[in-house]
C-alpha atoms as a PDB file:
ATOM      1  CA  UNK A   1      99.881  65.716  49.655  1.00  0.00           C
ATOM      2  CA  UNK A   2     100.774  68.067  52.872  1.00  0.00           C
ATOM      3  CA  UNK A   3     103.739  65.524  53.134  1.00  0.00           C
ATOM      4  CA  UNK A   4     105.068  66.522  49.782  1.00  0.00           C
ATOM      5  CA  UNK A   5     104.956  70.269  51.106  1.00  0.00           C
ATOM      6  CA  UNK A   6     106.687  69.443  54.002  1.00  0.00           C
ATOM      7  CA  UNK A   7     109.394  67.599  52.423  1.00  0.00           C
ATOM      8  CA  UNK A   8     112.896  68.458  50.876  1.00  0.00           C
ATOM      9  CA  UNK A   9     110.569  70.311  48.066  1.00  0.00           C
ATOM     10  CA  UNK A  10     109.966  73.309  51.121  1.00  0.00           C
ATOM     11  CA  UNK A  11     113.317  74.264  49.940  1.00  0.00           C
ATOM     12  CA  UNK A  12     112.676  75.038  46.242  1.00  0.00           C
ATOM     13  CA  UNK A  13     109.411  76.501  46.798  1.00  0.00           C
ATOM     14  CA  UNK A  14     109.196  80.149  47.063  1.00  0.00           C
ATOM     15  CA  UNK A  15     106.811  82.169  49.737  1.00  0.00           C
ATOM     16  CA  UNK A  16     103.827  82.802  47.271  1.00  0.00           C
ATOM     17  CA  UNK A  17     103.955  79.052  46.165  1.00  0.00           C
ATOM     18  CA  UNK A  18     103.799  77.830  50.109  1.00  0.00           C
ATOM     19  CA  UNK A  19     100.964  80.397  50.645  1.00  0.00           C
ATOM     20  CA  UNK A  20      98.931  78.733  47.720  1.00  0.00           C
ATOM     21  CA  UNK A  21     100.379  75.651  48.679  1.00  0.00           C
ATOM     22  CA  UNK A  22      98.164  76.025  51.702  1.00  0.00           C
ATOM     23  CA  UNK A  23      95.012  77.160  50.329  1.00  0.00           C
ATOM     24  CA  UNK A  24      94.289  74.148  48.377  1.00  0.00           C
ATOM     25  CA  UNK A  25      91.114  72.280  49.649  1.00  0.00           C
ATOM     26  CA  UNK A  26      91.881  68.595  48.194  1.00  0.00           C
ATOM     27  CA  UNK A  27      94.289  66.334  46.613  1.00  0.00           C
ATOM     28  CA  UNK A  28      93.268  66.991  43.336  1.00  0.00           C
ATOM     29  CA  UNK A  29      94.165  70.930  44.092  1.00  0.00           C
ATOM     30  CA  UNK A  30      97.387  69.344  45.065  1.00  0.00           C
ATOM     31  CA  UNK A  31      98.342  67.281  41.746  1.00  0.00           C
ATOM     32  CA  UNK A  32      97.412  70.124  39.667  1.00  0.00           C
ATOM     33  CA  UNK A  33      99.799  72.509  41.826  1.00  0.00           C
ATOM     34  CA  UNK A  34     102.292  69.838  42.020  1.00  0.00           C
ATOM     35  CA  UNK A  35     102.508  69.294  38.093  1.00  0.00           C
ATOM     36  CA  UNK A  36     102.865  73.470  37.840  1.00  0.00           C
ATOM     37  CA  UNK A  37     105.436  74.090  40.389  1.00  0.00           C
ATOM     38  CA  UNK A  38     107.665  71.002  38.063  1.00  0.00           C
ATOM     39  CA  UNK A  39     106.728  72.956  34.818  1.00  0.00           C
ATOM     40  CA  UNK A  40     107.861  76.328  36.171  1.00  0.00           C
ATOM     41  CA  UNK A  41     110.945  74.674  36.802  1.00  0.00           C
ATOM     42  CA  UNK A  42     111.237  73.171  33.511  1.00  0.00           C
ATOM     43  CA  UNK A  43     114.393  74.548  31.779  1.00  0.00           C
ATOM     44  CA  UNK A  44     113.435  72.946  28.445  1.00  0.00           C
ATOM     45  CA  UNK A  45     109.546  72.360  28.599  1.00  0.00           C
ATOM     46  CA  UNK A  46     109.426  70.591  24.584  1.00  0.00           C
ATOM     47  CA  UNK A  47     111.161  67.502  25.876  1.00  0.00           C
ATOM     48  CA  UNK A  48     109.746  64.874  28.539  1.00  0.00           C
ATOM     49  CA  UNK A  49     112.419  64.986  31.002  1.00  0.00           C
ATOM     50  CA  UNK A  50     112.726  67.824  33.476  1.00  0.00           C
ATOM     51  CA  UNK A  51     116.489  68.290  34.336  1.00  0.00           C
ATOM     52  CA  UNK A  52     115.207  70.321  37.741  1.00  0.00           C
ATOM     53  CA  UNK A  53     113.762  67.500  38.841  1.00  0.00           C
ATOM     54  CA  UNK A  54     115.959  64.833  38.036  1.00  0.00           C
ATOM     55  CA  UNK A  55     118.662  66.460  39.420  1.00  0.00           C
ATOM     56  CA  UNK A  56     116.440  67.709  42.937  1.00  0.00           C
ATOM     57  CA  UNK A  57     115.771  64.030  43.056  1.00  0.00           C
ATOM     58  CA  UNK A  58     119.490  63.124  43.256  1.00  0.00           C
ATOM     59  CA  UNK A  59     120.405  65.712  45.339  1.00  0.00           C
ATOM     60  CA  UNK A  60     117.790  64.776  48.154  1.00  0.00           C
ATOM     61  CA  UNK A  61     119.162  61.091  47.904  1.00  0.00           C
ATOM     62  CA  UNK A  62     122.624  62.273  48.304  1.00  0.00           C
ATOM     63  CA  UNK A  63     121.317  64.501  51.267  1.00  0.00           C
ATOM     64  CA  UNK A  64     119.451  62.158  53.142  1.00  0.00           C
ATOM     65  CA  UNK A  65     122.462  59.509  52.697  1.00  0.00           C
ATOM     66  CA  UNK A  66     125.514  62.465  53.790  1.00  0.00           C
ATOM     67  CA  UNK A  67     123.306  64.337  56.359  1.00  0.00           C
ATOM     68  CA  UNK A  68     120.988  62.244  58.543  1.00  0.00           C
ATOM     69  CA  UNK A  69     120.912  64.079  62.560  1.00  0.00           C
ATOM     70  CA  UNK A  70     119.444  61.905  64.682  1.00  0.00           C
ATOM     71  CA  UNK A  71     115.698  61.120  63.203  1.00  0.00           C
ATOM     72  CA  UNK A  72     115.945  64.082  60.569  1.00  0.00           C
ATOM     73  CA  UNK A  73     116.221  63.049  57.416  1.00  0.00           C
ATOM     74  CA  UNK A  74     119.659  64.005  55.742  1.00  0.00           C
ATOM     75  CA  UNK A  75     117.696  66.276  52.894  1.00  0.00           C
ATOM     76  CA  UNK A  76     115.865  68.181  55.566  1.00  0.00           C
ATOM     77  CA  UNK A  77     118.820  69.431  58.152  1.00  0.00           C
ATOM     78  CA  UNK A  78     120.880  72.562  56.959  1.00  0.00           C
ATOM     79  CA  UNK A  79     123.702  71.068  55.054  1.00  0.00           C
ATOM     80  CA  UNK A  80     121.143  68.614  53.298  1.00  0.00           C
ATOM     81  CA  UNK A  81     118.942  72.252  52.163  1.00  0.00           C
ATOM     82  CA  UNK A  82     122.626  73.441  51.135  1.00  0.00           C
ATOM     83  CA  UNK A  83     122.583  70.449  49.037  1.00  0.00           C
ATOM     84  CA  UNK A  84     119.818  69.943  47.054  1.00  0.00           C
ATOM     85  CA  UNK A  85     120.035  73.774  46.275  1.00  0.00           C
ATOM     86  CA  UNK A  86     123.626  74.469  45.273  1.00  0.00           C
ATOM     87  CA  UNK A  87     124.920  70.685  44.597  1.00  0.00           C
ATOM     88  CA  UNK A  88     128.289  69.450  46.096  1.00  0.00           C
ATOM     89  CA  UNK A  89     130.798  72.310  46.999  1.00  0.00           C
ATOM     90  CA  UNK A  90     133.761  72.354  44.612  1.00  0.00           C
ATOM     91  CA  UNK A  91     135.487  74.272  47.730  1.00  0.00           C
ATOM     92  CA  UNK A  92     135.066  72.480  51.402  1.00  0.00           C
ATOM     93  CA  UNK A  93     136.633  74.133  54.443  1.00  0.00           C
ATOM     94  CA  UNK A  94     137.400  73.029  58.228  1.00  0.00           C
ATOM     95  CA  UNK A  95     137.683  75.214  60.538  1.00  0.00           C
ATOM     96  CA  UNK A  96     137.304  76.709  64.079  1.00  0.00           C
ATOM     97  CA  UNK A  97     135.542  79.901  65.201  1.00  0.00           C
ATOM     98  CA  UNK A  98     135.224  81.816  68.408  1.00  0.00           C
ATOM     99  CA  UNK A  99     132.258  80.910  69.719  1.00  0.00           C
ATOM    100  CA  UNK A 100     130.941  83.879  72.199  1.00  0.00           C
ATOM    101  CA  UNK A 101     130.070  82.444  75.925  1.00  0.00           C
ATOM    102  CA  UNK A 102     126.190  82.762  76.338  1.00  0.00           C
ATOM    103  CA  UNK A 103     126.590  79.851  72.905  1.00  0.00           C
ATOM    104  CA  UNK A 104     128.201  77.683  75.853  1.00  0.00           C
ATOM    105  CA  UNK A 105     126.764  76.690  78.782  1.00  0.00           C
ATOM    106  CA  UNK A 106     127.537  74.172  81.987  1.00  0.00           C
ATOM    107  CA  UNK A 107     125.531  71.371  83.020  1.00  0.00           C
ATOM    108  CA  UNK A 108     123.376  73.231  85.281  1.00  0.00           C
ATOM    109  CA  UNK A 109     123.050  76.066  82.762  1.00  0.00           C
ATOM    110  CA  UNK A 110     125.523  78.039  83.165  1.00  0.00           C
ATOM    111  CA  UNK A 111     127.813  80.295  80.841  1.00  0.00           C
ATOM    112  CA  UNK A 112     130.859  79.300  80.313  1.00  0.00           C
ATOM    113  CA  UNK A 113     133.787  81.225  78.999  1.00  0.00           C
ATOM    114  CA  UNK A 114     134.752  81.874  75.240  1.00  0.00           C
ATOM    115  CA  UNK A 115     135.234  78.559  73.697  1.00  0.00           C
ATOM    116  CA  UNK A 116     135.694  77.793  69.759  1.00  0.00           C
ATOM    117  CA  UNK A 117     132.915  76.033  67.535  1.00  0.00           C
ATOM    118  CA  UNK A 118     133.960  73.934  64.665  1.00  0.00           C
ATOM    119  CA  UNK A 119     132.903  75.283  61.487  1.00  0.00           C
ATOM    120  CA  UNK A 120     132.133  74.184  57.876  1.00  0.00           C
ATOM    121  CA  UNK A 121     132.146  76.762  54.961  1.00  0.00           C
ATOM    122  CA  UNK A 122     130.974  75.783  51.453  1.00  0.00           C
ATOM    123  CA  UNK A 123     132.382  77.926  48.829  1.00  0.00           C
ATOM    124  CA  UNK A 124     131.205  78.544  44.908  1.00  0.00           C
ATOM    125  CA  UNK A 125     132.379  80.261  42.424  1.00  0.00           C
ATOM    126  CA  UNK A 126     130.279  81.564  40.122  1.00  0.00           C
ATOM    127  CA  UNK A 127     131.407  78.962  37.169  1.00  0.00           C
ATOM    128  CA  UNK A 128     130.386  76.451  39.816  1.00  0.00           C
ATOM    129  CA  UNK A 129     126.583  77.422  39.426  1.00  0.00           C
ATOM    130  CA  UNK A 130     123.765  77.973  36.799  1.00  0.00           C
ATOM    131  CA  UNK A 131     123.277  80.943  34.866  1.00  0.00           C
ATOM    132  CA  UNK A 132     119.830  82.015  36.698  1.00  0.00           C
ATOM    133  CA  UNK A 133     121.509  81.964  40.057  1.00  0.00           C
ATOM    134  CA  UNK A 134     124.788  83.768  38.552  1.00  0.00           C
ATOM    135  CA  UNK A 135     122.254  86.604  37.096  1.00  0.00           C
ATOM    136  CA  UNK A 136     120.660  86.983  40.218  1.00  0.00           C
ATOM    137  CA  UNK A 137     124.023  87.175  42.344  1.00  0.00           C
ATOM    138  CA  UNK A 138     125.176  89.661  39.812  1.00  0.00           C
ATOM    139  CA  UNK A 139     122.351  91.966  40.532  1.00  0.00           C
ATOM    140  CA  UNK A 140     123.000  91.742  44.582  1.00  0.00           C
ATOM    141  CA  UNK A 141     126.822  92.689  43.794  1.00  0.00           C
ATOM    142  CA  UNK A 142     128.076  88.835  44.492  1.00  0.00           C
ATOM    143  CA  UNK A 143     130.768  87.122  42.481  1.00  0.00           C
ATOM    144  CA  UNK A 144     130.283  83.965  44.044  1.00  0.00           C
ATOM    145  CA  UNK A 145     128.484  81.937  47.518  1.00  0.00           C
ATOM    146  CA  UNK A 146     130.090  80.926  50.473  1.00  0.00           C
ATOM    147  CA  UNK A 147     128.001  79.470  53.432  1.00  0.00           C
ATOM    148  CA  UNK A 148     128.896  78.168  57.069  1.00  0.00           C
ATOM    149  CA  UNK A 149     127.958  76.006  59.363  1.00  0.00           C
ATOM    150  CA  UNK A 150     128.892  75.450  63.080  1.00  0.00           C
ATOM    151  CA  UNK A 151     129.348  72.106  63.539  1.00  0.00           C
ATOM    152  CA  UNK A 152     128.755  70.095  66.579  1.00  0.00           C
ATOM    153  CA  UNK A 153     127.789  66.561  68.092  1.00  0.00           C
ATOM    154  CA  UNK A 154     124.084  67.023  67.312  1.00  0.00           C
ATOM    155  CA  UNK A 155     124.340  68.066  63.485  1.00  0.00           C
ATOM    156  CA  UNK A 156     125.135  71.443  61.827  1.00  0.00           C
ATOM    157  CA  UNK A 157     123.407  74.817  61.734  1.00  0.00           C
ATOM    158  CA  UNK A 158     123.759  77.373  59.199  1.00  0.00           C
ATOM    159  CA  UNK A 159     125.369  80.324  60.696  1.00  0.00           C
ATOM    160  CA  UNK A 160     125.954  82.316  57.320  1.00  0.00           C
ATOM    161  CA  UNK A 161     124.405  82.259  54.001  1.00  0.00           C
ATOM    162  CA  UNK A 162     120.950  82.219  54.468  1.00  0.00           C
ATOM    163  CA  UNK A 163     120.723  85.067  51.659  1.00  0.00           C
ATOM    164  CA  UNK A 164     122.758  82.755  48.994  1.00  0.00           C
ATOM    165  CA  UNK A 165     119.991  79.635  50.184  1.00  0.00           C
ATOM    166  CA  UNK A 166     117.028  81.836  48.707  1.00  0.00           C
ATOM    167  CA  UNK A 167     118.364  83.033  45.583  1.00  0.00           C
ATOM    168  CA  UNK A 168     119.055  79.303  44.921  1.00  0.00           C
ATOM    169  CA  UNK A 169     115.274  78.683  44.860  1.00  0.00           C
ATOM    170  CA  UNK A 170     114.304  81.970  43.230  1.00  0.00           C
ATOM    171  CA  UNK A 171     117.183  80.214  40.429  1.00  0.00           C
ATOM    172  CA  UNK A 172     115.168  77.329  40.344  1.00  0.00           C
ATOM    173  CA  UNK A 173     112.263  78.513  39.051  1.00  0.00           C
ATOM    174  CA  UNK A 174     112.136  78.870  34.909  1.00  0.00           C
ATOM    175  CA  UNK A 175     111.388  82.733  33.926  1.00  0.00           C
ATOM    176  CA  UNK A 176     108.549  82.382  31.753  1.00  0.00           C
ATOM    177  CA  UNK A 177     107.571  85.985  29.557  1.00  0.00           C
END
């Protein structure tokens, strides 16, 4: 069950969940905290289908197929945790960036001048998400997300947006009162 921890999932669970993610003694611990963590994120508990899920189950598929670096799997990389928490972006942008020099080195290690880095910016608007991660924009002054990548050879790596990323998982989780 520490696989299931260290999967895709990492990204929807919040800091208090990981911490008593990790003091559970046996597998049985494990299935009980696994079948809680779904139900908290159970928009509509009375029925037997969990849209959360469902749709965090598609979204890691779509990841790991779009986002693969190397031996990473797709749904664990940057853009693939972009994924499975915010969905497709309805707004995709290309772009270039000045990258400053100590980002670029030589062969033997040394800095090179002021070069630019490709970049990738996803962009939402706040029709473009759910109404749990709209409310919780709201209260940080937001109207909408946009997050960036830099972009190179080896894969991508968020650069901006981090913020946005963790409200998506606080969304995820159902408010129950």
């Amino acid at each position: 069950m520490r696989a299931w921890a260290e999967g895709p999932v990492r990204w929807l669970m919040l800091p208090a969940e990981a911490r008593e993610f990790e003091r559970l003694v046996n597998d049985g611990e494990a299935r009980l905290f696994v079948d809680g963590f779904w139900r908290r994120r159970d928009p509509d508990p009375a029925t037997p289908e969990n849209r959360v899920r469902e749709e965090f189950v598609l979204r890691v598929a779509q990841a790991d197929d779009a986002y693969r670096e190397g031996e990473t799997r797709g749904s664990l990389t940057d853009r693939g945790r972009a994924l499975v928490l915010l969905g497709s972006p309805p707004l995709l942008r290309h772009g270039y960036r000045a990258a400053p020099a100590p980002a670029w080195r030589d062969r033997t290690g040394r800095p090179m001048p002021v070069r630019s880095m490709a970049i990738e910016s996803w962009e939402y608007a706040a029709r473009d998400l759910p109404a749990a991660l709209v409310a919780l924009l709201d209260e940080e002054g937001e109207q909408g997300i946009k997050i960036t990548f830099a972009v190179g050879n080896d894969g991508a790596r968020l650069i901006e947006g981090e913020r946005f990323l963790e409200l998506a998982a606080q969304a995820s989780v159902r408010l129950v009162g």
